[in-house]
Protein backbone atom coordinates (compact mmCIF):
# COMPACT_ATOMS: atom_id res chain seq x y z
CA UNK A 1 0.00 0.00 0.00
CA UNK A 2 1.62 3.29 -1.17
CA UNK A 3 1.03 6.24 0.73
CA UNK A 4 0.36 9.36 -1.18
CA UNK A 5 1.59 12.05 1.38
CA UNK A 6 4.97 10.18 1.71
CA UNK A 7 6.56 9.71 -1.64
CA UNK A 8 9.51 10.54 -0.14
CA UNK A 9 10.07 7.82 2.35
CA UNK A 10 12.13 5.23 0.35
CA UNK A 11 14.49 7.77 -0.71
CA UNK A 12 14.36 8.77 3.17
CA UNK A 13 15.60 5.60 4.11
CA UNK A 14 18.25 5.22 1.57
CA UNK A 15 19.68 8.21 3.58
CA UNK A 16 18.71 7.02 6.93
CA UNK A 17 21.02 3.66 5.84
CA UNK A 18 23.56 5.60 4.98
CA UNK A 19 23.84 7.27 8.71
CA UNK A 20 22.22 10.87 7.82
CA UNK A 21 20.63 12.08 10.86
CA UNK A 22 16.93 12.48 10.98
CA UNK A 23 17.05 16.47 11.29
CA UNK A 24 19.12 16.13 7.83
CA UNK A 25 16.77 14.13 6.52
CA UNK A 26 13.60 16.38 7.31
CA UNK A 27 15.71 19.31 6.02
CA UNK A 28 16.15 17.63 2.76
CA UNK A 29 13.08 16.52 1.90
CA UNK A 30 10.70 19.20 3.78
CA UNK A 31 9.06 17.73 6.15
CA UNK A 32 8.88 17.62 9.84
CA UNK A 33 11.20 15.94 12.29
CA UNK A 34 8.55 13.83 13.96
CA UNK A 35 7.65 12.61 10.16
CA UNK A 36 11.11 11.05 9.60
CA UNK A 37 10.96 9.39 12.98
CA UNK A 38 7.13 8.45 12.14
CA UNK A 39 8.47 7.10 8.90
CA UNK A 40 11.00 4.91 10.75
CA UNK A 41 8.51 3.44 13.06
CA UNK A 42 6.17 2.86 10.66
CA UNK A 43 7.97 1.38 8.04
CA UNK A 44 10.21 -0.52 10.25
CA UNK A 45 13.87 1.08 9.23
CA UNK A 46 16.85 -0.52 10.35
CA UNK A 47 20.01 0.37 9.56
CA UNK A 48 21.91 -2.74 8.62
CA UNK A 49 19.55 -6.07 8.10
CA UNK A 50 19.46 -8.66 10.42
CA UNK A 51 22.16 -11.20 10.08
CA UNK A 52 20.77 -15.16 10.08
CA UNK A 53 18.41 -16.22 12.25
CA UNK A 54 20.44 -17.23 15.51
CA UNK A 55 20.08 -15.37 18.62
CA UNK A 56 22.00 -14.98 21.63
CA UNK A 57 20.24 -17.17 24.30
CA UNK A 58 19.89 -16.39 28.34
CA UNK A 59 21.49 -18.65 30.85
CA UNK A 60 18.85 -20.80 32.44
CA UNK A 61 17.70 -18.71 35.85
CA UNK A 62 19.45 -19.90 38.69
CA UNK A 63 17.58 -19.93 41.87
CA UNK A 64 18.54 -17.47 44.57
CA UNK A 65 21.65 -17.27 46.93
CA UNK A 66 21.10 -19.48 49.92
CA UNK A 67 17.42 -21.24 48.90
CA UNK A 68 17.54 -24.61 47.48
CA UNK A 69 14.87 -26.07 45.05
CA UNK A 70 12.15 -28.09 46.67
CA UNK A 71 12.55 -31.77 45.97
CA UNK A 72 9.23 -33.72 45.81
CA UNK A 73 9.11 -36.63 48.14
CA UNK A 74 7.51 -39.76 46.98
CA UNK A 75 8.83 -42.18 49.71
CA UNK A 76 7.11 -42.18 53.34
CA UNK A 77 7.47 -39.25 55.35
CA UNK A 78 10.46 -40.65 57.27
CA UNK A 79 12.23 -41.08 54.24
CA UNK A 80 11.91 -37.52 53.06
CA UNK A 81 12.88 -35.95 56.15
């Protein structure tokens, strides 16, 4: 879906790639500030693609200092004591 008030937006982005600050940006193609930040939210501008699909994973969460995890008992009640 093309949006007829932003025509500009691709070429916007191009510059916004190429590390032109936003107030630059508005400047050149005369609109606001909040516009090219508006743009970038909307259209989802990043400036270098994502590289492959791995992620940096979290350490499991270790339980805190000084409590230990409650074991379930499935002996008698002596036993698990």
């Amino acid at each position: 879906m093309s949006d007829a008030r932003a025509p500009n937006y691709e070429l916007a982005y191009d510059d916004y790639r190429k590390g032109m600050k936003y107030k630059e940006i508005a400047e050149k193609y005369g609109v606001t500030l909040n516009t090219v930040k508006s743009w970038k939210t909307r259209y989802r501008w990043l400036k270098e693609p994502k590289k492959g699909v791995h992620t940096k994973r979290r350490p499991a969460r270790q339980p805190e200092r000084g409590r230990k995890p409650r074991r379930r008992c499935t002996g008698t009640e002596q036993e698990c004591n």
